[in-house]
C-alpha atoms as a PDB file:
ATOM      1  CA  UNK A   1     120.988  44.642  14.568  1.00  0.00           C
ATOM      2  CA  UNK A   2     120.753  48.304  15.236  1.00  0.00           C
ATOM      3  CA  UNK A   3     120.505  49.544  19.250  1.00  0.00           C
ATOM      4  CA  UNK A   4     118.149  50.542  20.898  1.00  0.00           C
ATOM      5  CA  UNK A   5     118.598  54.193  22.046  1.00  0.00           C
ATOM      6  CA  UNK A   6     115.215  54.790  23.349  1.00  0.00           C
ATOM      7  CA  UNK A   7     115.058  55.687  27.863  1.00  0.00           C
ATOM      8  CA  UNK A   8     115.198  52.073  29.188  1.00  0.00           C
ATOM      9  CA  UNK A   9     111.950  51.526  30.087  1.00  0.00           C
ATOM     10  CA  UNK A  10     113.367  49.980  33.654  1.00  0.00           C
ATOM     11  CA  UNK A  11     114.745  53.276  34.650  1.00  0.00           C
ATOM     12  CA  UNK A  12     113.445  55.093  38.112  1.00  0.00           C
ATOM     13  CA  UNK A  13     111.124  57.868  37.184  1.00  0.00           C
ATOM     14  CA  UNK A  14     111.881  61.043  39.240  1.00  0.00           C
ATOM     15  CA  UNK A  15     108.921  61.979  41.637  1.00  0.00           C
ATOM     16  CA  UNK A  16     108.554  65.308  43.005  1.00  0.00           C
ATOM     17  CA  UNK A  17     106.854  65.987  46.397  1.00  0.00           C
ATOM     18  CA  UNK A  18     105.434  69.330  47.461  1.00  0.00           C
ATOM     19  CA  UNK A  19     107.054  69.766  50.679  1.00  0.00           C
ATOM     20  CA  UNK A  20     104.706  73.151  51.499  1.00  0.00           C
ATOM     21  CA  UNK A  21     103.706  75.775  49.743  1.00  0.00           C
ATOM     22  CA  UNK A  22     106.501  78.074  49.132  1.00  0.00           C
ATOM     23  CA  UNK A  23     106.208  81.722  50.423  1.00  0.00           C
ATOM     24  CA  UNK A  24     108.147  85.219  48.857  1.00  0.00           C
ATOM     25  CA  UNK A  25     108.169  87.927  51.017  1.00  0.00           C
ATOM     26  CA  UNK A  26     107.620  91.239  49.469  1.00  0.00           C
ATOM     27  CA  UNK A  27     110.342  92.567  52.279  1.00  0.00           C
ATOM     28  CA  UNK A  28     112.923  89.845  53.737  1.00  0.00           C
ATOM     29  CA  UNK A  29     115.398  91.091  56.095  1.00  0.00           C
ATOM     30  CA  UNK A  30     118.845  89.266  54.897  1.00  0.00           C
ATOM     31  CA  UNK A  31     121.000  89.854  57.167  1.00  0.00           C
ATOM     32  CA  UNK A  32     120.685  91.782  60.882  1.00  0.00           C
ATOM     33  CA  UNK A  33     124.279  91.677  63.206  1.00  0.00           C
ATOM     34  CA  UNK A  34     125.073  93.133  66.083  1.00  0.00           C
ATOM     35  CA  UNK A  35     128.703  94.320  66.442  1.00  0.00           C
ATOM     36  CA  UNK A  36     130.757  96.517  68.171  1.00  0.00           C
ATOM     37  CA  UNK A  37     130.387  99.214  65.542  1.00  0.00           C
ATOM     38  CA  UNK A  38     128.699  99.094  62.204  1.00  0.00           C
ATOM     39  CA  UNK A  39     128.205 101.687  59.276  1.00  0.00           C
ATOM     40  CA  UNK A  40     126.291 101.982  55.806  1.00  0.00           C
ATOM     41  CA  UNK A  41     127.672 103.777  53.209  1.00  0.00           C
ATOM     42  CA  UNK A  42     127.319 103.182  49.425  1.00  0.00           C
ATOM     43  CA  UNK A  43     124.867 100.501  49.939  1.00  0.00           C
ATOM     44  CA  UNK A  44     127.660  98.141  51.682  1.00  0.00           C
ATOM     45  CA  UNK A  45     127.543  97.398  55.395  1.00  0.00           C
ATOM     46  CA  UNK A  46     131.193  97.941  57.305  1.00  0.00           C
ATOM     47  CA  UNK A  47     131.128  95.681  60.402  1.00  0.00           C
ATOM     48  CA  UNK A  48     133.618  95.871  63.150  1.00  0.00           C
ATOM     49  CA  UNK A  49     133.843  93.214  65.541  1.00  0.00           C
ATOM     50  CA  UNK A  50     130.398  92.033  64.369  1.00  0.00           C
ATOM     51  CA  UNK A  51     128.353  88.345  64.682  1.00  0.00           C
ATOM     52  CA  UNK A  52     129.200  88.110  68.535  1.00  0.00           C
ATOM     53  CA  UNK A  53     126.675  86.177  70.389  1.00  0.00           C
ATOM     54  CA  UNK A  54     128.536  85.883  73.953  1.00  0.00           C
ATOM     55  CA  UNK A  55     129.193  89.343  76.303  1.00  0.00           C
ATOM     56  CA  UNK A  56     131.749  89.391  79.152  1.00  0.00           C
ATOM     57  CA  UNK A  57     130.765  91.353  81.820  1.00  0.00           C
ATOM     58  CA  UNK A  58     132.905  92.052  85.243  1.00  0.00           C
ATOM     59  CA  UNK A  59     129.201  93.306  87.235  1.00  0.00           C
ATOM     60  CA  UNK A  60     125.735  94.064  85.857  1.00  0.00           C
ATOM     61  CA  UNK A  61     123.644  96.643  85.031  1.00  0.00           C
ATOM     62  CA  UNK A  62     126.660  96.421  82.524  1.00  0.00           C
ATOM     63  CA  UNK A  63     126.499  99.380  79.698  1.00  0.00           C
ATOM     64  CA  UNK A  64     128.003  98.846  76.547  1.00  0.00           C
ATOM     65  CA  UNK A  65     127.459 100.820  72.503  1.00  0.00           C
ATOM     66  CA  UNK A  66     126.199  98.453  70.080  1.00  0.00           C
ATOM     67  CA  UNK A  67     126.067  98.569  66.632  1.00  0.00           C
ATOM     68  CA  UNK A  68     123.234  97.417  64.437  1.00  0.00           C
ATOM     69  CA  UNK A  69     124.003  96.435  61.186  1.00  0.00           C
ATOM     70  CA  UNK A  70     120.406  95.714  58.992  1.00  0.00           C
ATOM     71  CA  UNK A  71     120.214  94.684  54.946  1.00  0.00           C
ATOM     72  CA  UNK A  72     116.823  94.377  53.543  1.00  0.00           C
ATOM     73  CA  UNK A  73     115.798  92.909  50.249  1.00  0.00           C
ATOM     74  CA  UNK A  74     112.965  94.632  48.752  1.00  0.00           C
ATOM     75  CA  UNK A  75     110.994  92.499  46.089  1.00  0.00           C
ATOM     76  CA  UNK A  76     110.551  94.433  42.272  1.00  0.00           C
ATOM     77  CA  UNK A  77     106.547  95.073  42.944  1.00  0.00           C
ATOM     78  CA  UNK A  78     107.457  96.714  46.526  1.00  0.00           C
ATOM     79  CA  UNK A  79     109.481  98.992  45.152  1.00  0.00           C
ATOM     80  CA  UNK A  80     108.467 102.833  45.457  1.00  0.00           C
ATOM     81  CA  UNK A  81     106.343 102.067  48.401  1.00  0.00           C
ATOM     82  CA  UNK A  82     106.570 103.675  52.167  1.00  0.00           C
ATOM     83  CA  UNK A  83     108.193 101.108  54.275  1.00  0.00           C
ATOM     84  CA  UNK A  84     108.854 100.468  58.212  1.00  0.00           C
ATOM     85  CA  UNK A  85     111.327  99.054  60.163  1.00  0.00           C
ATOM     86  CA  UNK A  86     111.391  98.587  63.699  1.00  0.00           C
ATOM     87  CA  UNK A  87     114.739  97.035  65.666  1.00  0.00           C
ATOM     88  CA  UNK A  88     114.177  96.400  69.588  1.00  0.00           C
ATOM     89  CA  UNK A  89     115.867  94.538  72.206  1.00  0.00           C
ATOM     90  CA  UNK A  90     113.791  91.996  74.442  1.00  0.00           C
ATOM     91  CA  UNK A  91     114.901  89.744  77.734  1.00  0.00           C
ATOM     92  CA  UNK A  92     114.875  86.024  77.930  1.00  0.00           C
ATOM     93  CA  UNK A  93     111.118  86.201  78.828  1.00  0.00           C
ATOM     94  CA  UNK A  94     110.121  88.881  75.541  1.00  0.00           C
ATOM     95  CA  UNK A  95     110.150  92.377  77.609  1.00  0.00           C
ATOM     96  CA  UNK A  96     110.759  94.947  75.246  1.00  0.00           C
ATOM     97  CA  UNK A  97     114.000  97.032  76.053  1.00  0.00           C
ATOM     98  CA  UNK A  98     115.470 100.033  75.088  1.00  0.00           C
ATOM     99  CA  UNK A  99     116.699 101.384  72.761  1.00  0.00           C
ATOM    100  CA  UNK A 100     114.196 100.916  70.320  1.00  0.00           C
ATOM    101  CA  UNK A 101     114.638 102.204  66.585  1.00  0.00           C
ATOM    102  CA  UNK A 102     112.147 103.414  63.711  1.00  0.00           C
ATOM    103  CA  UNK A 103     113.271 104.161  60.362  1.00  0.00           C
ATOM    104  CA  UNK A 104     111.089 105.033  57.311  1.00  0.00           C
ATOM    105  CA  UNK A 105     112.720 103.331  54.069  1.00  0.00           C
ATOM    106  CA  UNK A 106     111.799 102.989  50.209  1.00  0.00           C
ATOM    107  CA  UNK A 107     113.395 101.073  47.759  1.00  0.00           C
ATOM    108  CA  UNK A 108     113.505 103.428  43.872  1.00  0.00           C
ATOM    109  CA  UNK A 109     114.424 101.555  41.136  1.00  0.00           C
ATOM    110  CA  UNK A 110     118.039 102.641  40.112  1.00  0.00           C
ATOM    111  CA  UNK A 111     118.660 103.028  36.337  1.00  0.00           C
ATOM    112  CA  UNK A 112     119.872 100.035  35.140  1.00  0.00           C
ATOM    113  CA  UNK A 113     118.471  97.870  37.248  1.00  0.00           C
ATOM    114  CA  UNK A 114     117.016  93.842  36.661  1.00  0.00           C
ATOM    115  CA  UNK A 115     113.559  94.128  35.692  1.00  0.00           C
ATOM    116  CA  UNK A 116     112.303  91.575  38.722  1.00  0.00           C
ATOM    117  CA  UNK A 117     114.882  91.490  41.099  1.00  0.00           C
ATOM    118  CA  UNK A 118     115.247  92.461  44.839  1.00  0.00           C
ATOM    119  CA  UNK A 119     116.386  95.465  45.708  1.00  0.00           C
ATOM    120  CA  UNK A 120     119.071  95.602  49.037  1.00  0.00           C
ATOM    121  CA  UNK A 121     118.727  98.382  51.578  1.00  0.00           C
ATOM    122  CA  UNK A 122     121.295  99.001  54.450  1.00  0.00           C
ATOM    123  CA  UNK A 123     120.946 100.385  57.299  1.00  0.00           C
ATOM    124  CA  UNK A 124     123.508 100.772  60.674  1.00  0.00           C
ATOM    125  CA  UNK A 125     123.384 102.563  63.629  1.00  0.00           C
ATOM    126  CA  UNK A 126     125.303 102.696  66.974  1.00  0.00           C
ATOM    127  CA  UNK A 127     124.017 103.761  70.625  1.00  0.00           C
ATOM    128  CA  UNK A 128     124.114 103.007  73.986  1.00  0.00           C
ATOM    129  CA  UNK A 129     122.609  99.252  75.237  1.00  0.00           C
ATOM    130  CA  UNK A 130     122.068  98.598  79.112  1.00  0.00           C
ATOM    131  CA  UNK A 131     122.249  95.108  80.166  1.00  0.00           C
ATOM    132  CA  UNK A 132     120.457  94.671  83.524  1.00  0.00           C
ATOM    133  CA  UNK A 133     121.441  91.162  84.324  1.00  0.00           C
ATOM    134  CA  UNK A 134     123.072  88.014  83.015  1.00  0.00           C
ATOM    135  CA  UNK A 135     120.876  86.175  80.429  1.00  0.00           C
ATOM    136  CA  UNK A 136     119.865  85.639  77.225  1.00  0.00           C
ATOM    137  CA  UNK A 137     118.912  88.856  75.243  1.00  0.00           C
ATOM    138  CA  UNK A 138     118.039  89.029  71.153  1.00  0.00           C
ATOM    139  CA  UNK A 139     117.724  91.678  68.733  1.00  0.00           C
ATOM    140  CA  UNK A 140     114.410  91.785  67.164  1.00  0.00           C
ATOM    141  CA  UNK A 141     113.881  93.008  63.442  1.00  0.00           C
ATOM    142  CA  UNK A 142     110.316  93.601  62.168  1.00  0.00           C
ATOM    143  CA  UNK A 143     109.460  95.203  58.954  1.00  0.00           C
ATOM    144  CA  UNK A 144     105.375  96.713  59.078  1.00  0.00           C
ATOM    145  CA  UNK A 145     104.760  94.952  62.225  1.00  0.00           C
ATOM    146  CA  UNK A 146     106.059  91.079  61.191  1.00  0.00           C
ATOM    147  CA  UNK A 147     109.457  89.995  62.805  1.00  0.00           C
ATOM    148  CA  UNK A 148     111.191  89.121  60.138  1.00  0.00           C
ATOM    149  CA  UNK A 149     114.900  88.432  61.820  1.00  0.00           C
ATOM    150  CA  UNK A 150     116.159  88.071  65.440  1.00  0.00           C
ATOM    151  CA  UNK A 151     119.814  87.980  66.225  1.00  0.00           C
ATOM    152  CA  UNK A 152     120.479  85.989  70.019  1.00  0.00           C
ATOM    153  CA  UNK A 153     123.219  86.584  72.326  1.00  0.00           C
ATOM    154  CA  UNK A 154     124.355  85.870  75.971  1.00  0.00           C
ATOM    155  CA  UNK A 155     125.632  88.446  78.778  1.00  0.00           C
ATOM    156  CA  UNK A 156     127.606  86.577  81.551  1.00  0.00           C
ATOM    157  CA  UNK A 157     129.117  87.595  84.243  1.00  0.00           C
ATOM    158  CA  UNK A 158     133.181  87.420  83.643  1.00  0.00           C
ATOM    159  CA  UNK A 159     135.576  86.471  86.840  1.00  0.00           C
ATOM    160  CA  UNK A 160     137.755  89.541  87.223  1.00  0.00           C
ATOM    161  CA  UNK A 161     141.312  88.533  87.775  1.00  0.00           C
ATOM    162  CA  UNK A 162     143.135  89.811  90.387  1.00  0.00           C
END
């Protein structure tokens, strides 16, 4: 008697569920770091002493130079099109500190490139960040106006030894 090859007609059928309705960005920030210092070059981020989210201080205000380390992934149909990003620092209750940084950025289409896929921008830069008090402080990223990335850290105030 020949076998039957056909599905077994006992077998769980696979159900999918729509969980929400899934959302692409035209501009997703992929990565923003603070670090100690941070540079762009050739379209590859160089982080030193980057992804810290605790700072020791011995007394506040406490001053310290931060680097900001940004990528950005530009979608295909955004591509030769005037973009902004803004970086700013806020308190544990959403106060807007200095410094606060602009930039102007457009993503060409290199030769060569995947018809259709997302395009990575850097960006770094490194200045001066005053701390007034011990808290909780983030990093907020926002590409024309929606924050789009916020990176969190903690100052305390460190025992000095004696």
């Amino acid at each position: 008697m020949p076998r039957d090859l056909s599905p077994c007609r006992y077998a769980p059928q696979a159900t999918v569920v729509a969980v929400g309705p899934t959302y692409h960005r035209p501009v997703n920030i992929h990565a923003l770091m603070l670090a100690d210092s941070a540079q762009a070059v050739d379209g590859k981020l160089y982080i030193l002493g980057g992804a810290w989210n605790i700072l020791r201080f011995p007394e506040f205000p406490a001053q310290l130079i931060v680097g900001i380390a940004v990528a950005i992934d530009v979608d295909w149909n955004e591509t030769n099109r005037r973009h902004h990003l803004d970086v700013h620092f806020e308190d544990a209750d959403g106060n807007v500190m200095d410094p606060q940084i602009g930039a102007d950025f457009e993503a060409g289409r290199p030769p060569g490139a995947v018809a259709g896929a997302d395009l990575r921008i850097v960006f770094a830069v490194n200045g001066p960040l005053s701390i007034p008090a011990a808290g909780s402080y983030s990093a907020v990223a926002s590409v024309g106006g929606e924050e789009l990335a916020r990176a969190r850290f903690q100052a305390v105030l460190a025992q000095r030894s004696n």
